[in-house]
PDB file of N, CA and C in Angstrom:
ATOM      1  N   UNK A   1       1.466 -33.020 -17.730  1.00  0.00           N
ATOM      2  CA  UNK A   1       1.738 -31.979 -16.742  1.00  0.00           C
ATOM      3  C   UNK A   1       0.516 -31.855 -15.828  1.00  0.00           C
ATOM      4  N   UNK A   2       0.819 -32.059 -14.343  1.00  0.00           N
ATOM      5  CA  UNK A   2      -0.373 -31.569 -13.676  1.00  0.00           C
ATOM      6  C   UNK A   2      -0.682 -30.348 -13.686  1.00  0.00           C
ATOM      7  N   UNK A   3      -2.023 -29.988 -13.019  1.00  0.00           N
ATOM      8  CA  UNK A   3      -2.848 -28.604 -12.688  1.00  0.00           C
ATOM      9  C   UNK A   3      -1.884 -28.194 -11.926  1.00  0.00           C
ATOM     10  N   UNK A   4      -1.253 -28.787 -10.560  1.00  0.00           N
ATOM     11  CA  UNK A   4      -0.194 -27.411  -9.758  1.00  0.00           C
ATOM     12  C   UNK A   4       0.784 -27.300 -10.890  1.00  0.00           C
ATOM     13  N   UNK A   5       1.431 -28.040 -11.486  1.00  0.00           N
ATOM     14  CA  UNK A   5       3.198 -27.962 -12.404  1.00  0.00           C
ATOM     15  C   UNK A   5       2.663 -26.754 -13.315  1.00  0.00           C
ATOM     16  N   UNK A   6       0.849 -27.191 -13.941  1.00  0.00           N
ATOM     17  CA  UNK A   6       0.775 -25.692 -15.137  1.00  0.00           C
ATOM     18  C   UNK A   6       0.831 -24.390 -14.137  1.00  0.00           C
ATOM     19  N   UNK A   7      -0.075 -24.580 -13.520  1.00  0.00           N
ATOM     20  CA  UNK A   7      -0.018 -23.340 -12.279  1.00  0.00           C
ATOM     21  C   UNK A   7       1.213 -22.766 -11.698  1.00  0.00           C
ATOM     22  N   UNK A   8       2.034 -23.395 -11.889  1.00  0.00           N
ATOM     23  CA  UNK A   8       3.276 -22.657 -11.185  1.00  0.00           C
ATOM     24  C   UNK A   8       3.885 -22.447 -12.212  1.00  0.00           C
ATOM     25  N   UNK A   9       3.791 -23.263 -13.239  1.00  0.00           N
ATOM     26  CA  UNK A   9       4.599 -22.372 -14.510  1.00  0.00           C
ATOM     27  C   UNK A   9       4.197 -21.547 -14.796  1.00  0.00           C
ATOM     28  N   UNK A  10       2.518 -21.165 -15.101  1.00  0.00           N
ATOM     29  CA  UNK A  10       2.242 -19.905 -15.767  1.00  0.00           C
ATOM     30  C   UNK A  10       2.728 -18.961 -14.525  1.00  0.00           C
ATOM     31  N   UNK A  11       3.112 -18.846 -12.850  1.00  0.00           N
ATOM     32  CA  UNK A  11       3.096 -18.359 -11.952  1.00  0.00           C
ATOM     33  C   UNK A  11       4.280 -17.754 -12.264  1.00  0.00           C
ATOM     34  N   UNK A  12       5.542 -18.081 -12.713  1.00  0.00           N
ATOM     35  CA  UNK A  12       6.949 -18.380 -12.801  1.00  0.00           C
ATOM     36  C   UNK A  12       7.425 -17.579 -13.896  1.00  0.00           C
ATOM     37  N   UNK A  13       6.630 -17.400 -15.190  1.00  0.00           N
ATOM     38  CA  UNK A  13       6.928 -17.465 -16.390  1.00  0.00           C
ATOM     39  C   UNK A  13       5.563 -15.521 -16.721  1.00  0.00           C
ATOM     40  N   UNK A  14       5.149 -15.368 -15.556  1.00  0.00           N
ATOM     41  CA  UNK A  14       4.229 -13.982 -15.562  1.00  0.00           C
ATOM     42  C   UNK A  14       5.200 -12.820 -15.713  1.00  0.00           C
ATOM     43  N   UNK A  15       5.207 -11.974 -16.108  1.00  0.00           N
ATOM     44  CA  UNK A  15       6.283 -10.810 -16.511  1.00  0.00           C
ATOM     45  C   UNK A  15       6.941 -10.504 -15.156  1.00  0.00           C
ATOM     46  N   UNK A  16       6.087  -9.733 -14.734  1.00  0.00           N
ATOM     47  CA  UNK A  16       6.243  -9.316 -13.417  1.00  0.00           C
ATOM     48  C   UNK A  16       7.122  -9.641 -12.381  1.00  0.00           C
ATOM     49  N   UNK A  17       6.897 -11.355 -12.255  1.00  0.00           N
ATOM     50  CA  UNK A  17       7.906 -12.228 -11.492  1.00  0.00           C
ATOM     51  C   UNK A  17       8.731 -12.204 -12.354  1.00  0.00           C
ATOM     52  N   UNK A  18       8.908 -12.613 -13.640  1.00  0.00           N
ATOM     53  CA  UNK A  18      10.129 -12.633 -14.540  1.00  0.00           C
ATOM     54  C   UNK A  18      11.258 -11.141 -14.222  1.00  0.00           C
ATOM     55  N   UNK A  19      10.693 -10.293 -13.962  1.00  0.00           N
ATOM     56  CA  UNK A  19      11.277  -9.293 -13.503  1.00  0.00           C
ATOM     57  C   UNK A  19      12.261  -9.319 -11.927  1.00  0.00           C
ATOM     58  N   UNK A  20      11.016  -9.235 -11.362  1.00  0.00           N
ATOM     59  CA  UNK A  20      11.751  -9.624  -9.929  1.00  0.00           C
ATOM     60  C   UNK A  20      13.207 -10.741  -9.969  1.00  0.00           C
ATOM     61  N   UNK A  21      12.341 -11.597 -11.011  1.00  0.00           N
ATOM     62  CA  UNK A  21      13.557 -12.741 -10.546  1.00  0.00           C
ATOM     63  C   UNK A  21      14.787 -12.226 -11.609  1.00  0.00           C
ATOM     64  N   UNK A  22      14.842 -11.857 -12.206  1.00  0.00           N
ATOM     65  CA  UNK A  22      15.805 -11.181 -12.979  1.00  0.00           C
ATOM     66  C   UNK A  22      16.870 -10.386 -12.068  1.00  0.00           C
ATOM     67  N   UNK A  23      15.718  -9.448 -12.035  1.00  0.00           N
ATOM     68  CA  UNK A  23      16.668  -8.499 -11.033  1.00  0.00           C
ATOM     69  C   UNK A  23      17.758  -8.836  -9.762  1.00  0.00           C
ATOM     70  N   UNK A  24      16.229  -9.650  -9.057  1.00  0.00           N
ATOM     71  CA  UNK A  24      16.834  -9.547  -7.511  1.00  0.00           C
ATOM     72  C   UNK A  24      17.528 -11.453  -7.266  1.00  0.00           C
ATOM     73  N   UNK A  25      17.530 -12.116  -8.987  1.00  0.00           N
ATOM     74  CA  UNK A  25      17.822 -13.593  -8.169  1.00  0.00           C
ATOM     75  C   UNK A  25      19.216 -14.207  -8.454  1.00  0.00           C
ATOM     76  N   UNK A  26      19.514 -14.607  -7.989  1.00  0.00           N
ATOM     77  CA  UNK A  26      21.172 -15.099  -8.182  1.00  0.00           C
ATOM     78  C   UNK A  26      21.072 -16.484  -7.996  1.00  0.00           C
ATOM     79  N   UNK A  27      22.058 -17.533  -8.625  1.00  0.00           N
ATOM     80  CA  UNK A  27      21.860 -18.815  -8.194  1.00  0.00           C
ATOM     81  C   UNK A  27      21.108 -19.308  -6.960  1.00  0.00           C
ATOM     82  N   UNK A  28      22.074 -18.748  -5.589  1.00  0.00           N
ATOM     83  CA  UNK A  28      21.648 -19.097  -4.302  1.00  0.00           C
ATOM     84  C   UNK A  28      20.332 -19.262  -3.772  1.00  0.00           C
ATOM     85  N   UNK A  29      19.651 -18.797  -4.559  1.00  0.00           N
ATOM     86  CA  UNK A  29      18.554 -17.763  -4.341  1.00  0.00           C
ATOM     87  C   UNK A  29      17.109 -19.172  -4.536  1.00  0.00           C
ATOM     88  N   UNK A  30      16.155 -19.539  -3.633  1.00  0.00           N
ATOM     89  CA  UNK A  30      15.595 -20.397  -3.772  1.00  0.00           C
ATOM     90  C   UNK A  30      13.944 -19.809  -4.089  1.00  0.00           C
ATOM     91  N   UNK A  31      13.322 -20.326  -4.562  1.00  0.00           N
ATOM     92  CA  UNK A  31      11.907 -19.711  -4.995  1.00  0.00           C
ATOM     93  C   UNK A  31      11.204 -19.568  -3.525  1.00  0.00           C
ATOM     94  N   UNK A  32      11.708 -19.853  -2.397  1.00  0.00           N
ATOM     95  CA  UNK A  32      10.603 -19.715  -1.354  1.00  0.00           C
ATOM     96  C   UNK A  32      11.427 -17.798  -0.790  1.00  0.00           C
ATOM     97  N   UNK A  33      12.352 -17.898  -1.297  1.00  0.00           N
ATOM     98  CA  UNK A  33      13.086 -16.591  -1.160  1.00  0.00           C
ATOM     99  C   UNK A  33      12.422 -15.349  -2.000  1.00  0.00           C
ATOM    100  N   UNK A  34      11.770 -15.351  -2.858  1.00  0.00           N
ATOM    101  CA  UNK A  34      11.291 -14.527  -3.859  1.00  0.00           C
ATOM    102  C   UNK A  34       9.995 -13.434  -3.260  1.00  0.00           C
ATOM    103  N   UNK A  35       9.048 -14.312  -2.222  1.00  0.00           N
ATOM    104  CA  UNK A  35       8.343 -13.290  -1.730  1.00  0.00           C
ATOM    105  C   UNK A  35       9.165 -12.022  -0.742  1.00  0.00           C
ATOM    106  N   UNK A  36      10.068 -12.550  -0.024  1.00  0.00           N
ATOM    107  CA  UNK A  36      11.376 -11.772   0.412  1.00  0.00           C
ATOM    108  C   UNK A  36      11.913 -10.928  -0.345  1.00  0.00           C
ATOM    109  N   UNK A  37      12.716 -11.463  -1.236  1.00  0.00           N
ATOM    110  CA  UNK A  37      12.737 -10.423  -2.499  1.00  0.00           C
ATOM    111  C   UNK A  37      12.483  -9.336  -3.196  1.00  0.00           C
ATOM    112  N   UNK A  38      11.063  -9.877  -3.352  1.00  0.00           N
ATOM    113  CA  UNK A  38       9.819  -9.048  -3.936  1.00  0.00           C
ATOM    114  C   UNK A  38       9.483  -8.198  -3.152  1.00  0.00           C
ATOM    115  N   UNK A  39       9.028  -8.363  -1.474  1.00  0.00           N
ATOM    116  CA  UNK A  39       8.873  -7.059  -0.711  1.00  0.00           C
ATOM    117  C   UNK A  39      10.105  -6.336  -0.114  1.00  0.00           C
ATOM    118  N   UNK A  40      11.532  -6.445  -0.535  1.00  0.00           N
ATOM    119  CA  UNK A  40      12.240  -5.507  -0.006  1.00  0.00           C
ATOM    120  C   UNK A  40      12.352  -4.939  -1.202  1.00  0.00           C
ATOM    121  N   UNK A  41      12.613  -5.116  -2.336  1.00  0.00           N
ATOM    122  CA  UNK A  41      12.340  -4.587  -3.367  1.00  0.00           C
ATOM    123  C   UNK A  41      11.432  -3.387  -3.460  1.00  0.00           C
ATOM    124  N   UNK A  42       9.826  -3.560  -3.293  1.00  0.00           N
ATOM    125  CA  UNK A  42       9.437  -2.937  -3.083  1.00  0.00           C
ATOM    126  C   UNK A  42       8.836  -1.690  -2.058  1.00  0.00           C
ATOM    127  N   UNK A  43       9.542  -2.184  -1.115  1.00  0.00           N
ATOM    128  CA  UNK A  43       9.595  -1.115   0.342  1.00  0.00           C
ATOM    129  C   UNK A  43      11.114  -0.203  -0.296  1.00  0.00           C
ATOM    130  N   UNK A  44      12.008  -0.364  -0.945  1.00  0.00           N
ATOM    131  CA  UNK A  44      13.081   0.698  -0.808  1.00  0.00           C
ATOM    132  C   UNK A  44      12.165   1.862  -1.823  1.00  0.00           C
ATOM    133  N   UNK A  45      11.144   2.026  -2.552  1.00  0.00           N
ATOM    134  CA  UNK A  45      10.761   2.389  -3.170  1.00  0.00           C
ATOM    135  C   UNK A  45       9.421   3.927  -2.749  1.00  0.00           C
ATOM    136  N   UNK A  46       9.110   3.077  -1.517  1.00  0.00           N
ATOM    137  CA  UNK A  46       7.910   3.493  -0.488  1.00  0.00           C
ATOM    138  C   UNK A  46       8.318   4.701   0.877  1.00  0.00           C
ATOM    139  N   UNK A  47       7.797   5.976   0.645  1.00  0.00           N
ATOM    140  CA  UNK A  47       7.828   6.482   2.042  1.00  0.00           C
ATOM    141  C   UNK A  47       8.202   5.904   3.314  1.00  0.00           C
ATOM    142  N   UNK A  48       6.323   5.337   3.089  1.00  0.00           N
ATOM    143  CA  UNK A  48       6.067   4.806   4.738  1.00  0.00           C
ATOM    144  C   UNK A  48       4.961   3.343   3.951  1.00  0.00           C
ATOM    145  N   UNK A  49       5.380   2.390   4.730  1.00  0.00           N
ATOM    146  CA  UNK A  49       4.549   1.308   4.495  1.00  0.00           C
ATOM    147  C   UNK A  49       4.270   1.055   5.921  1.00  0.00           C
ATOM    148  N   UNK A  50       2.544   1.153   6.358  1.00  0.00           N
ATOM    149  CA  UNK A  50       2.287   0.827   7.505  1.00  0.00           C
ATOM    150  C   UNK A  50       1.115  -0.440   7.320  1.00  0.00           C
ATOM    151  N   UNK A  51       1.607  -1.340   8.453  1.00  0.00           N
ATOM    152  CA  UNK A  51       0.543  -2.382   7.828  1.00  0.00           C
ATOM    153  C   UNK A  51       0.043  -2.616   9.459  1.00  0.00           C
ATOM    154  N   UNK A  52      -1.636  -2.810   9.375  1.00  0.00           N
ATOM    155  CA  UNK A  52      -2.501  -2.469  10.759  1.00  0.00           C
ATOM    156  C   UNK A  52      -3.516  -3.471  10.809  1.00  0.00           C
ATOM    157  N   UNK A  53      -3.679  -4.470  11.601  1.00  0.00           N
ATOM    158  CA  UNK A  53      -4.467  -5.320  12.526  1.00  0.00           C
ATOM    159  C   UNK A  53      -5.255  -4.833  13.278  1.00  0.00           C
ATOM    160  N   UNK A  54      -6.440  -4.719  12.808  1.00  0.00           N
ATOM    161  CA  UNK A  54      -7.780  -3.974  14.149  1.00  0.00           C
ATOM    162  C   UNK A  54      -8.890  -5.277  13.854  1.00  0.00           C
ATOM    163  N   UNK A  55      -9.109  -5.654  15.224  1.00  0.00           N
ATOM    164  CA  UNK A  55     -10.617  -6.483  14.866  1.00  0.00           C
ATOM    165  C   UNK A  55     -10.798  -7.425  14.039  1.00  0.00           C
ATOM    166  N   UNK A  56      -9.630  -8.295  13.314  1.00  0.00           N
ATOM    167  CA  UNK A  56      -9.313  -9.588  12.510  1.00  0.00           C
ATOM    168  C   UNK A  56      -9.608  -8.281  11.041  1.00  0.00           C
ATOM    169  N   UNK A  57      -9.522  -7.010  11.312  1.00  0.00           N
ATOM    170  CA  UNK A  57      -9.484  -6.520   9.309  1.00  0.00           C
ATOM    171  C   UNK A  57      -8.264  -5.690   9.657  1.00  0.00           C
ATOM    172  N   UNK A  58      -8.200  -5.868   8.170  1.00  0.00           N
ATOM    173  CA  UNK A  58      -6.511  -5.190   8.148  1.00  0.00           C
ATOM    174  C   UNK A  58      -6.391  -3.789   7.168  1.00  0.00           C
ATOM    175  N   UNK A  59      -5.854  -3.333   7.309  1.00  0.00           N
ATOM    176  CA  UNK A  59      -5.151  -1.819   6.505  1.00  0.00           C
ATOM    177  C   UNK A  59      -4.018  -1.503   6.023  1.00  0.00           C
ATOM    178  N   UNK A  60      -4.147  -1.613   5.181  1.00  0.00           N
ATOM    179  CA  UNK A  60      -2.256  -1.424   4.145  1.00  0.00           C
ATOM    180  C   UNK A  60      -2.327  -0.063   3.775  1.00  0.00           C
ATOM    181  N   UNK A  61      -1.148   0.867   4.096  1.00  0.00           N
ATOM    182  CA  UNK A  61      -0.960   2.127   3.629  1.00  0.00           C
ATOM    183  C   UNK A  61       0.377   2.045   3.034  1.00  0.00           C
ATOM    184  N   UNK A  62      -0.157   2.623   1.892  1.00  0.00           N
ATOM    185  CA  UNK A  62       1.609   2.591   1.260  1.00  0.00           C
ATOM    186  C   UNK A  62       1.818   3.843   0.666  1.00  0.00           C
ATOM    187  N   UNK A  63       2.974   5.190   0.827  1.00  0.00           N
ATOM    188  CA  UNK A  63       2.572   6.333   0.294  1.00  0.00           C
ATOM    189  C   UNK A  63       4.137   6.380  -0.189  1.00  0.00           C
ATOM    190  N   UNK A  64       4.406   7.093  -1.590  1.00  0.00           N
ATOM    191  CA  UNK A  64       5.523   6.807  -2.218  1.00  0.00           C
ATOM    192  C   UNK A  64       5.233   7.715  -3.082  1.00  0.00           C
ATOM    193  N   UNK A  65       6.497   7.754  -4.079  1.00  0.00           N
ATOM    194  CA  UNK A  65       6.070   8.412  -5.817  1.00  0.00           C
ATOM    195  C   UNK A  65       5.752   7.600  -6.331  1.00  0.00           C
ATOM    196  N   UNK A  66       4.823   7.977  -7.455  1.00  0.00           N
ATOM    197  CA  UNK A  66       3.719   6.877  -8.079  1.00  0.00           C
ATOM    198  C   UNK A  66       4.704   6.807  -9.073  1.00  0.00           C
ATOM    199  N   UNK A  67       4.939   5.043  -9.692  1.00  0.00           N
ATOM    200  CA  UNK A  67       5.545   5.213 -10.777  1.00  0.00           C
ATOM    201  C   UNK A  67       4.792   4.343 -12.310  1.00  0.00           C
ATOM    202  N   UNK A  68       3.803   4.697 -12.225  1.00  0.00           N
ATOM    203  CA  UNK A  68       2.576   3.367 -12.880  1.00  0.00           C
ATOM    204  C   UNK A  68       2.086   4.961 -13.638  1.00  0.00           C
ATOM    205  N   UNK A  69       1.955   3.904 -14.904  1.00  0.00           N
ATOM    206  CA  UNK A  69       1.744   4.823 -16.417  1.00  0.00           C
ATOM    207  C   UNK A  69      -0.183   5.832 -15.858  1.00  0.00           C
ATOM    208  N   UNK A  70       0.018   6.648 -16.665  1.00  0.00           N
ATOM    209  CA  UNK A  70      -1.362   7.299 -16.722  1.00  0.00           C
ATOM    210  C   UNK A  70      -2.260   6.035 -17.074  1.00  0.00           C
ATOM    211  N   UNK A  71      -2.155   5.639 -18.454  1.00  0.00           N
ATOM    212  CA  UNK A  71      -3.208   4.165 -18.874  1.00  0.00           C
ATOM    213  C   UNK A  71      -3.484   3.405 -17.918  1.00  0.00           C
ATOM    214  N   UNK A  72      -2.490   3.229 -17.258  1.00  0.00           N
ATOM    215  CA  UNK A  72      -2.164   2.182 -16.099  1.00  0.00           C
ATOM    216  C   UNK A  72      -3.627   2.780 -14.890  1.00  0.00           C
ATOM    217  N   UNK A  73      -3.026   3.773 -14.810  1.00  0.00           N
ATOM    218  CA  UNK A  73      -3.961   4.460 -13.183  1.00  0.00           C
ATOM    219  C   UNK A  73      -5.547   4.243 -13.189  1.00  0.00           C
ATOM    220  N   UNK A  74      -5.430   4.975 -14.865  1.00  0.00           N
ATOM    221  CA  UNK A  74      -7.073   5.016 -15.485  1.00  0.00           C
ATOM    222  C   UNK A  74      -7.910   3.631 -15.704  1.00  0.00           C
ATOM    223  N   UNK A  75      -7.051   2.812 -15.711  1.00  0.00           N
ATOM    224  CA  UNK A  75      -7.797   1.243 -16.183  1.00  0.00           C
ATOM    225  C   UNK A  75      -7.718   1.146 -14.681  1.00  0.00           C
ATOM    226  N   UNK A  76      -6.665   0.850 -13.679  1.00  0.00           N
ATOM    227  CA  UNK A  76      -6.768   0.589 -12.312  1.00  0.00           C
ATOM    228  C   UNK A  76      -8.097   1.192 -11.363  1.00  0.00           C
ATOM    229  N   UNK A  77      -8.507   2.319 -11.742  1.00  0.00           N
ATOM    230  CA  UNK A  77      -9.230   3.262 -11.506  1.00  0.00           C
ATOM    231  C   UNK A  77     -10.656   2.789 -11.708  1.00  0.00           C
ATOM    232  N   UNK A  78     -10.935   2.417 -12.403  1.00  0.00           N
ATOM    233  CA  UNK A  78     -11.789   1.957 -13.424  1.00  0.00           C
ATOM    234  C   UNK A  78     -12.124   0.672 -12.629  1.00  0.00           C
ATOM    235  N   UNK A  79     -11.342  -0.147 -12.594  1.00  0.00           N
ATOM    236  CA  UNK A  79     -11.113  -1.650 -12.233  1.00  0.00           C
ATOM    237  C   UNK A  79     -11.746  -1.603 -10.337  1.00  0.00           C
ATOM    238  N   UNK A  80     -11.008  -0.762  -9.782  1.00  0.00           N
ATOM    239  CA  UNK A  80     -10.975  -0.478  -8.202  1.00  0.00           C
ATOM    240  C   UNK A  80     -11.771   0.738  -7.998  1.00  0.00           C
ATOM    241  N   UNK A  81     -12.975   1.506  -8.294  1.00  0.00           N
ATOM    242  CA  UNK A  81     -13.025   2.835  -7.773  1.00  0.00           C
ATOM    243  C   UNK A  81     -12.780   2.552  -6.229  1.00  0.00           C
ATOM    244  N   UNK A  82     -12.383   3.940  -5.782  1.00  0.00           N
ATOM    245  CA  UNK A  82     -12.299   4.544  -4.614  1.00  0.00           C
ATOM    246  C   UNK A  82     -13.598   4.908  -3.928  1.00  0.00           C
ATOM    247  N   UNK A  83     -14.699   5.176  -4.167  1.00  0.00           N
ATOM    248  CA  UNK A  83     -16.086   5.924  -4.236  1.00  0.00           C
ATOM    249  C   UNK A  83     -16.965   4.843  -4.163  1.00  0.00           C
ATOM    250  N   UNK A  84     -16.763   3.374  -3.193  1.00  0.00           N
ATOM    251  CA  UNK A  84     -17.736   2.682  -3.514  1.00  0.00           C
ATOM    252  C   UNK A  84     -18.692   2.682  -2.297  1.00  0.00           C
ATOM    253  N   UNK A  85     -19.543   1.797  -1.914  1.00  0.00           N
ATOM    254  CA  UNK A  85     -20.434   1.719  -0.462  1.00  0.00           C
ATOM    255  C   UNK A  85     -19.395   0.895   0.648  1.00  0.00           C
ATOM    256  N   UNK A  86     -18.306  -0.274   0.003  1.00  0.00           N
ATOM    257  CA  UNK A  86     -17.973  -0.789   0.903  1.00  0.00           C
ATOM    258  C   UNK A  86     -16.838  -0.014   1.679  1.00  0.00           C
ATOM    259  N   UNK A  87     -16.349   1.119   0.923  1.00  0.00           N
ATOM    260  CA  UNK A  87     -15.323   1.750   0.791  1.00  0.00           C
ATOM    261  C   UNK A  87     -15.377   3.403   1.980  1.00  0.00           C
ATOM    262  N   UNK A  88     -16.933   3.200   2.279  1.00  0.00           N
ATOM    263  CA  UNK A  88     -17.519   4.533   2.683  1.00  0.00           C
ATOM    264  C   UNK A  88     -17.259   4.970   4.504  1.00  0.00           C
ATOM    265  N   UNK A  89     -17.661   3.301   4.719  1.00  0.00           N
ATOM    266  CA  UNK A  89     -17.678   3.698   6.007  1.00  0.00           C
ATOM    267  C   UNK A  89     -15.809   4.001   6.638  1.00  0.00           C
ATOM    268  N   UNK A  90     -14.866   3.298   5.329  1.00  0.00           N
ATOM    269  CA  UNK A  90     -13.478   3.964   6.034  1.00  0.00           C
ATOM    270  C   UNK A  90     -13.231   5.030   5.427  1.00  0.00           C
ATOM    271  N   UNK A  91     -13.334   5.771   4.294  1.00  0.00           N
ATOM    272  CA  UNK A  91     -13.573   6.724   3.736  1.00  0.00           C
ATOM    273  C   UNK A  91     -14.111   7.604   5.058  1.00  0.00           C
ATOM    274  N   UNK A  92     -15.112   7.891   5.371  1.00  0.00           N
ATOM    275  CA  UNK A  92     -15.726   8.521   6.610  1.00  0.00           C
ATOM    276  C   UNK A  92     -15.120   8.252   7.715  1.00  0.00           C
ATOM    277  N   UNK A  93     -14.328   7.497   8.258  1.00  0.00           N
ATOM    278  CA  UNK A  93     -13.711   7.091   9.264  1.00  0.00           C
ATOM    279  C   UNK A  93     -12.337   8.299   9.355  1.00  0.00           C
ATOM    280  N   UNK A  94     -11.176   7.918   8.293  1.00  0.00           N
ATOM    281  CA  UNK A  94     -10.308   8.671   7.600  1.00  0.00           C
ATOM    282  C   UNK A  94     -10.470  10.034   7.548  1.00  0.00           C
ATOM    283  N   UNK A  95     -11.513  10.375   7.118  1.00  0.00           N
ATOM    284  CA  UNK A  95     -12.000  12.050   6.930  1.00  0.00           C
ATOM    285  C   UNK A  95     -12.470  12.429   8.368  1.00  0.00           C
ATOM    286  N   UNK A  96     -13.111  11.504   9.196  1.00  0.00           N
ATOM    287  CA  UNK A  96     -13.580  12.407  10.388  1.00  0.00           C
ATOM    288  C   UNK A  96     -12.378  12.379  11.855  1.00  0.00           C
ATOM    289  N   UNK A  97     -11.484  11.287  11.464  1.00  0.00           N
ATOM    290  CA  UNK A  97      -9.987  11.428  11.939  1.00  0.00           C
ATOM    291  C   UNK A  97      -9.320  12.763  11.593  1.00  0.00           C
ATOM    292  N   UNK A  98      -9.153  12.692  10.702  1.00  0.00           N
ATOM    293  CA  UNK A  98      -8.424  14.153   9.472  1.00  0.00           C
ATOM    294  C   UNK A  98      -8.732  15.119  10.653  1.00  0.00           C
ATOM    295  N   UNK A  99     -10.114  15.211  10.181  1.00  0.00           N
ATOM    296  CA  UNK A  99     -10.561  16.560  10.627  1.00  0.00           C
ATOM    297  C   UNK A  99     -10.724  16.814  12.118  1.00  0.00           C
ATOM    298  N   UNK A 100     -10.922  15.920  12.945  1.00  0.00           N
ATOM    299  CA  UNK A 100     -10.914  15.944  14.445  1.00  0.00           C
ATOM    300  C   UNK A 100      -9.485  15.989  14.963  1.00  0.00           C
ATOM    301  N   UNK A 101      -8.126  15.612  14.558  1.00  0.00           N
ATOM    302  CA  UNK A 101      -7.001  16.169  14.365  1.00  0.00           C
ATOM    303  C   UNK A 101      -6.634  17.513  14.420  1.00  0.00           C
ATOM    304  N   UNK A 102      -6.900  17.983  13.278  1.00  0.00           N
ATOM    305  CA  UNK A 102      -6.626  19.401  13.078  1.00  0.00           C
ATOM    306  C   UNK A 102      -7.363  20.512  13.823  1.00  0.00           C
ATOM    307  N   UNK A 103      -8.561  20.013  14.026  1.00  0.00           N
ATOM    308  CA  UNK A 103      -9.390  20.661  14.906  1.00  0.00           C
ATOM    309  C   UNK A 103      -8.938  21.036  16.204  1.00  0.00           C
ATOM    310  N   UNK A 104      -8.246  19.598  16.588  1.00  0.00           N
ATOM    311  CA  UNK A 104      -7.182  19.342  17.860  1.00  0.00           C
ATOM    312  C   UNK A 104      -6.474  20.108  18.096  1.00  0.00           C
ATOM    313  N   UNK A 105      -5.505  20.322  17.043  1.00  0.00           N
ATOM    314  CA  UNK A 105      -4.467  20.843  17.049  1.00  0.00           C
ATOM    315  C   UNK A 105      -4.677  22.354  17.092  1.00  0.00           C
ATOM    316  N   UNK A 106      -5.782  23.063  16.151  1.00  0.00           N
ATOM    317  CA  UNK A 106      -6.098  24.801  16.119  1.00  0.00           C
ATOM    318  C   UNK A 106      -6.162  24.807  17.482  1.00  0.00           C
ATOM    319  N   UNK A 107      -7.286  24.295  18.141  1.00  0.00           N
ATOM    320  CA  UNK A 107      -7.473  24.534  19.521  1.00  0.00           C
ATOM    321  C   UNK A 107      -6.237  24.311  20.584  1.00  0.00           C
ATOM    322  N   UNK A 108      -5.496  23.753  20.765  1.00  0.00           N
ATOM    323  CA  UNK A 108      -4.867  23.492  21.714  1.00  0.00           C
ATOM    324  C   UNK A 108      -3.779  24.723  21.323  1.00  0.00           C
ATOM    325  N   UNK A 109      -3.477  24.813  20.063  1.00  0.00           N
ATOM    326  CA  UNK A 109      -2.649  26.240  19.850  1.00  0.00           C
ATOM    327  C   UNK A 109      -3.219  27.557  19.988  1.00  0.00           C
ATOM    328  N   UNK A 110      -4.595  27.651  19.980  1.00  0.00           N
ATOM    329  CA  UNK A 110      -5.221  28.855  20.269  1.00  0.00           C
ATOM    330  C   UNK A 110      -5.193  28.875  22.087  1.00  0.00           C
ATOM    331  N   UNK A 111      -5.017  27.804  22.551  1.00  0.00           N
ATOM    332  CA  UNK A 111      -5.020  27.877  23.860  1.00  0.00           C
ATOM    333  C   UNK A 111      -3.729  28.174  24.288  1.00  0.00           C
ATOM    334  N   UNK A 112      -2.756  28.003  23.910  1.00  0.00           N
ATOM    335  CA  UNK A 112      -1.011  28.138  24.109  1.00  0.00           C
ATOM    336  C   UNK A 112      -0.867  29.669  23.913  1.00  0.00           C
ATOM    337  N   UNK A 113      -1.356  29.938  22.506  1.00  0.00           N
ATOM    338  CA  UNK A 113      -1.205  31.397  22.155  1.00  0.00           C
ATOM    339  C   UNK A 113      -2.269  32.210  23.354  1.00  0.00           C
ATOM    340  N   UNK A 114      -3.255  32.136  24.194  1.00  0.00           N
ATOM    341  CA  UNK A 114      -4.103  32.712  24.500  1.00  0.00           C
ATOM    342  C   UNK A 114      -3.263  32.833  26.292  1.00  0.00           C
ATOM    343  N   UNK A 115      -3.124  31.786  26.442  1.00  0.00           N
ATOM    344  CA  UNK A 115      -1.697  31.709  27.884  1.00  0.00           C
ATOM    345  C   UNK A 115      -0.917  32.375  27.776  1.00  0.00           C
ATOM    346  N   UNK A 116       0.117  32.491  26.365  1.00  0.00           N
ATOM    347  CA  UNK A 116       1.306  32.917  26.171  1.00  0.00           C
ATOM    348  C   UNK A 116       0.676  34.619  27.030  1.00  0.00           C
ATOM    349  N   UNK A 117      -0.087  35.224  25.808  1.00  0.00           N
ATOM    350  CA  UNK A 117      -0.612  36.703  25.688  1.00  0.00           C
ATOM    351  C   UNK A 117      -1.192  37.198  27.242  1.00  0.00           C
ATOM    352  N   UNK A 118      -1.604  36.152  27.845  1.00  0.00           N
ATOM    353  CA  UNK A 118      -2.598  36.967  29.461  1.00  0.00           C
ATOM    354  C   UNK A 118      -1.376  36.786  30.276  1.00  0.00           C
TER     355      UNK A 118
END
């Protein structure tokens, strides 16, 4: 067996995909079809999936009900903090958006309400 044939078997034979392909595969259904699959699958699941191109870096937002075990979050957690240095400058980006928003918004309604009243 070659290195790609093991590689795609262990690829094929991973729970996860074993799932997907369970679920979503029917004869017709060809393995170049599966990444297809796999993300409509997982978008009926999702709020809002917004995916963003700035400056050759990219941004995936995906906001949904979480359905991944507590163990799950805490090892993920663990694995990925949120709180890192590379993580800071969009972290700060995000938060000073947030807040220059809302800021936006008090003001321009304190100005509506302040028209309405004179």
């Amino acid at each position: 067996m070659t290195v790609m044939a093991k590689l795609n078997w262990r690829f094929w034979n991973k729970s996860d995909v074993a799932d997907i392909k369970t679920s979503t595969w029917d004869e017709s259904t060809s393995k170049e079809d599966l990444p297809i699959s796999a993300s409509a699958k997982c978008k009926e699941n999702d709020k809002a999936d917004i995916r963003l191109t700035l400056a050759g870096y990219y941004l995936v937002i995906f906001f949904g009900q979480e359905k991944r075990s507590t163990t799950r979050l805490a090892k993920e957690r663990q694995e990925h903090p949120v709180l890192t240095y590379g993580n800071a400058p969009v972290l700060a980006f995000v938060w000073l958006s947030i807040t220059f928003t809302l800021y936006s918004i008090v003001v321009l309604a304190a100005r509506g309400v302040v028209s309405l009243l004179s």
